[in-house]
C-alpha atoms as a PDB file:
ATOM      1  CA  UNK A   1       6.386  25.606 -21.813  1.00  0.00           C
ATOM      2  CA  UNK A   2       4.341  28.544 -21.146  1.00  0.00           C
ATOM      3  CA  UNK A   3       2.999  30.035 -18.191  1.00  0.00           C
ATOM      4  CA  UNK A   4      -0.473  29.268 -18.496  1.00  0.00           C
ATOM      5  CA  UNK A   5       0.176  25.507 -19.314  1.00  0.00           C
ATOM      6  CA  UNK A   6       2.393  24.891 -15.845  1.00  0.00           C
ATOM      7  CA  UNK A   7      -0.566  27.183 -14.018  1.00  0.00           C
ATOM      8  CA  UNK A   8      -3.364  24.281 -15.216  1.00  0.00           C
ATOM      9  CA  UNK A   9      -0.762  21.455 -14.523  1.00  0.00           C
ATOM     10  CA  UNK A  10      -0.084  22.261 -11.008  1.00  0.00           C
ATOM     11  CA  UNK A  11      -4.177  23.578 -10.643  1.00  0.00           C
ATOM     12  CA  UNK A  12      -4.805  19.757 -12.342  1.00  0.00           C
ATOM     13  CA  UNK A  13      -2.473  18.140  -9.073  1.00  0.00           C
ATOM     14  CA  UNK A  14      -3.933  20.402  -6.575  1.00  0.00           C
ATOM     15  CA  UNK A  15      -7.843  20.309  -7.843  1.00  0.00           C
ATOM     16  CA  UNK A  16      -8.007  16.855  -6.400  1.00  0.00           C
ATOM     17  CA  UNK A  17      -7.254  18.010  -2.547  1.00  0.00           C
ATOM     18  CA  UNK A  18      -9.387  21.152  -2.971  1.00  0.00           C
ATOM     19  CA  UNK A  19     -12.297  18.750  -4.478  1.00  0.00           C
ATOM     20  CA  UNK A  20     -11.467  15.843  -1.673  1.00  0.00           C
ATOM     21  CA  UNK A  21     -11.989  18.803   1.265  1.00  0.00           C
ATOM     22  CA  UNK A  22     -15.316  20.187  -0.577  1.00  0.00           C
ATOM     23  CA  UNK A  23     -16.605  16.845  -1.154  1.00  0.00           C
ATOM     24  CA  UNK A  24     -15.511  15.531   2.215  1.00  0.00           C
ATOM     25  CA  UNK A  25     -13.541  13.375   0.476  1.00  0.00           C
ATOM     26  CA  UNK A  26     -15.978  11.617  -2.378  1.00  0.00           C
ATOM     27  CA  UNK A  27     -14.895  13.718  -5.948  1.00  0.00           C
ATOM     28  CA  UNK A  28     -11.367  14.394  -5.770  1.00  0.00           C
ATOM     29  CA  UNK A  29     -11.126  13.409  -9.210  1.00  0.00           C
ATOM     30  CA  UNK A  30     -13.587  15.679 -10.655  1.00  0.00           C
ATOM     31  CA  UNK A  31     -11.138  18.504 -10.680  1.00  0.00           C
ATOM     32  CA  UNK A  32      -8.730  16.779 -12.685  1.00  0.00           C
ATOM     33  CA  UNK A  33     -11.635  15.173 -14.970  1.00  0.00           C
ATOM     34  CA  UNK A  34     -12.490  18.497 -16.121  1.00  0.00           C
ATOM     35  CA  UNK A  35      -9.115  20.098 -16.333  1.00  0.00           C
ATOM     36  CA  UNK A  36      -8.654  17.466 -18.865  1.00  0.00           C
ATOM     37  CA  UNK A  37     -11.586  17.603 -20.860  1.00  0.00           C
ATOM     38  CA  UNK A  38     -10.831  21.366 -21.578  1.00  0.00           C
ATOM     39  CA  UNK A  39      -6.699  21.210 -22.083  1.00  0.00           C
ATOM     40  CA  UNK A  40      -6.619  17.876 -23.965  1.00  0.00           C
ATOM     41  CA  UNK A  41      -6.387  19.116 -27.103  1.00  0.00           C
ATOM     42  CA  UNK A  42      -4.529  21.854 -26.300  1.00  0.00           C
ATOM     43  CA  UNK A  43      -1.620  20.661 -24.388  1.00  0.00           C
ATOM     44  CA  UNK A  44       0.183  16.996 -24.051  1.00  0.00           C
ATOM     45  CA  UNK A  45       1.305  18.078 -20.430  1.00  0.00           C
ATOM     46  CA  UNK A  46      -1.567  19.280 -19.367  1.00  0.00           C
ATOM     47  CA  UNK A  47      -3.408  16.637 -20.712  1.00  0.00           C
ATOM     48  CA  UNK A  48      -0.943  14.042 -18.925  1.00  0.00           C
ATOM     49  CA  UNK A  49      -0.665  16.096 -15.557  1.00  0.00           C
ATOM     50  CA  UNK A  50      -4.356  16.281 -15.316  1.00  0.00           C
ATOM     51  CA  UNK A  51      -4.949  12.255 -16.609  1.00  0.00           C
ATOM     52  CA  UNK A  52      -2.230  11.165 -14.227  1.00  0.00           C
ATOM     53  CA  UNK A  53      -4.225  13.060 -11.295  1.00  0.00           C
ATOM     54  CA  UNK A  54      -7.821  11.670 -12.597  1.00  0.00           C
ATOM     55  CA  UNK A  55      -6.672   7.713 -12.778  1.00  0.00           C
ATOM     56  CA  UNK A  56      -5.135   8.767  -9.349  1.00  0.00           C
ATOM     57  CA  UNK A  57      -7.447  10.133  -7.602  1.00  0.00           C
ATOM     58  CA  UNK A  58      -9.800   7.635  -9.167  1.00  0.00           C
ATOM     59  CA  UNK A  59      -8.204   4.558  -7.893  1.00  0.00           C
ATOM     60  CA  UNK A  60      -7.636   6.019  -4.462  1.00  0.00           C
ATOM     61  CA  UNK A  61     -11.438   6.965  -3.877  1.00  0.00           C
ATOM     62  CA  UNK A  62     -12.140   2.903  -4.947  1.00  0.00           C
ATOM     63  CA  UNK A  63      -9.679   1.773  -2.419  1.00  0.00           C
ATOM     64  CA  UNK A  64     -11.697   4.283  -0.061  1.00  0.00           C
ATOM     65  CA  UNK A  65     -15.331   2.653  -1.222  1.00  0.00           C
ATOM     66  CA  UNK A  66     -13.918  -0.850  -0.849  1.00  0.00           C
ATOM     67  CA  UNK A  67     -13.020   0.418   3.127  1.00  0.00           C
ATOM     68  CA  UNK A  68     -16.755   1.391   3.339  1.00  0.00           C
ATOM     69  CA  UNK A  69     -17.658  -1.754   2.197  1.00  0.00           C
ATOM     70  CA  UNK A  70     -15.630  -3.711   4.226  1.00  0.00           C
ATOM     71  CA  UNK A  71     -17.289  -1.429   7.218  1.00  0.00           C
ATOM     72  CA  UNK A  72     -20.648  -1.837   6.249  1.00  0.00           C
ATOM     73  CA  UNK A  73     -20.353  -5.757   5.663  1.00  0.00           C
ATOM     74  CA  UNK A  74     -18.366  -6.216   8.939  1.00  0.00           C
ATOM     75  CA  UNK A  75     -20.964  -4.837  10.515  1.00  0.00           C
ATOM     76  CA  UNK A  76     -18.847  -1.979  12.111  1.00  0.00           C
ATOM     77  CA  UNK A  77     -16.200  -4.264  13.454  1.00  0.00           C
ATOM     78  CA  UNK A  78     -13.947  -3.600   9.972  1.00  0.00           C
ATOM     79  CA  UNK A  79     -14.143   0.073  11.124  1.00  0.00           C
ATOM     80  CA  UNK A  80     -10.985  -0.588  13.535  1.00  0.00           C
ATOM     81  CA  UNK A  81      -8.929  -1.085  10.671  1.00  0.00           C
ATOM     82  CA  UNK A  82     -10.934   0.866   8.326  1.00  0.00           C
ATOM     83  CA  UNK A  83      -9.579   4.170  10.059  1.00  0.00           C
ATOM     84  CA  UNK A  84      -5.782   3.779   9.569  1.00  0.00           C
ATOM     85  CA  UNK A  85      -6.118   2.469   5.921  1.00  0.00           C
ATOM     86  CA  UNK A  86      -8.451   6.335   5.704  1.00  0.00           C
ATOM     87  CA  UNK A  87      -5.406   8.074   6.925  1.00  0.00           C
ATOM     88  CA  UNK A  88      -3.175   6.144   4.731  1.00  0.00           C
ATOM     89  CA  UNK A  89      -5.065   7.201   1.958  1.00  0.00           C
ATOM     90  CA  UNK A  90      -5.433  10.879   2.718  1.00  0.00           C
ATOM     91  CA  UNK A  91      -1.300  10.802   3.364  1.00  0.00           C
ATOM     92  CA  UNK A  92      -0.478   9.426   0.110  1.00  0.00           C
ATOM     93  CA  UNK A  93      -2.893  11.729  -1.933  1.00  0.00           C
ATOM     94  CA  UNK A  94      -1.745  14.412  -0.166  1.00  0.00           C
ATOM     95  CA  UNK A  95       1.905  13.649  -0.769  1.00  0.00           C
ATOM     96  CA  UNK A  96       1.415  12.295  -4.511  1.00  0.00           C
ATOM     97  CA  UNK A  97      -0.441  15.957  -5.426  1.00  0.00           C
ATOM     98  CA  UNK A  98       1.962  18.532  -3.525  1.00  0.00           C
ATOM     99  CA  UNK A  99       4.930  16.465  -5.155  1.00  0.00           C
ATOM    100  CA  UNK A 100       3.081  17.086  -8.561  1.00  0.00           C
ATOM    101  CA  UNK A 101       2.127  20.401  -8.053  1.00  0.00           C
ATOM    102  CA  UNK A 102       6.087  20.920  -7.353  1.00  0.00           C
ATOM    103  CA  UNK A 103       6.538  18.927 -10.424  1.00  0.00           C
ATOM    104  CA  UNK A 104       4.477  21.046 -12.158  1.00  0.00           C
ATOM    105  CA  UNK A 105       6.150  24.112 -10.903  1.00  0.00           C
ATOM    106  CA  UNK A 106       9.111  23.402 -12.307  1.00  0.00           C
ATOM    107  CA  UNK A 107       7.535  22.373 -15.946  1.00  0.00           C
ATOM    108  CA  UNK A 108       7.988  18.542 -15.270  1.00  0.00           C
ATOM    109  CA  UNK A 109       5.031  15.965 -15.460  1.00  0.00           C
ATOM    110  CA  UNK A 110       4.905  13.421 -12.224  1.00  0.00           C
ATOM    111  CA  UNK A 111       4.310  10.441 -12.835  1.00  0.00           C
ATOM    112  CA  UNK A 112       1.454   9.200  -9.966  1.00  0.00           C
ATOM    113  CA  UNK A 113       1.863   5.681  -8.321  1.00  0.00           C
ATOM    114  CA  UNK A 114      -1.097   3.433  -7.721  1.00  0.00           C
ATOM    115  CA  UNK A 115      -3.481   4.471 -10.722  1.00  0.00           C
ATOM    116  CA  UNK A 116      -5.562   2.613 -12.517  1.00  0.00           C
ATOM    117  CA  UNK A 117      -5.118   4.509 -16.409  1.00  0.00           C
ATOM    118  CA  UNK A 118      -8.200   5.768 -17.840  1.00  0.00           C
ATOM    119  CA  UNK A 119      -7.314   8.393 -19.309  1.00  0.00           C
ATOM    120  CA  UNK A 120      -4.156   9.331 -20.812  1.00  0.00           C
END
């Protein structure tokens, strides 16, 4: 594995918490989306590290929305519980990209939990 192909796998795991703190927390999976569109063809592990990240990233900012939701048609009472499943979610994306991104490092693809595969 070369250099450059572990430096866009780990950028593919950590593109999604660098997007999530730029977007407050609404595009973490554009980072990954376009990391793929570029290395697909050019890399099965990048192409996998960045997929794994997008179908991640994408079902975690769904369970987010369906929080909102939940909010918004409780009017505001839902936001007591809303709150902790937020944190959840931040501490599991956090955890799922730093363990990839050490993954990465190390020239192994991680395998994300709780994804919904679009892409592969």
């Amino acid at each position: 594995m070369q250099g450059d192909e572990k430096s866009m796998m780990i950028l593919a795991h950590l593109s999604g918490p660098l997007a999530m703190l730029l977007s407050v927390g609404w595009v973490p999976f554009l980072g990954p989306l376009l990391i793929w569109l570029f290395y697909k063809d050019r890399s099965a592990a990048v192409r996998t590290a960045s997929a794994g990240a997008f179908n991640f990233n994408l079902t975690m900012t769904i369970a987010s929305v369906a929080l909102w939701i939940s909010v918004i048609l409780t009017i505001g009472i839902g936001f007591l519980w809303a709150v902790p499943g937020w944190i959840l979610i931040f501490v599991v994306q956090l955890w799922c990209h730093i363990k990839g991104a050490l993954r990465a490092a190390d020239g192994r693809v991680y395998d994300y939990p709780f994804q919904i595969r679009l892409l592969s």
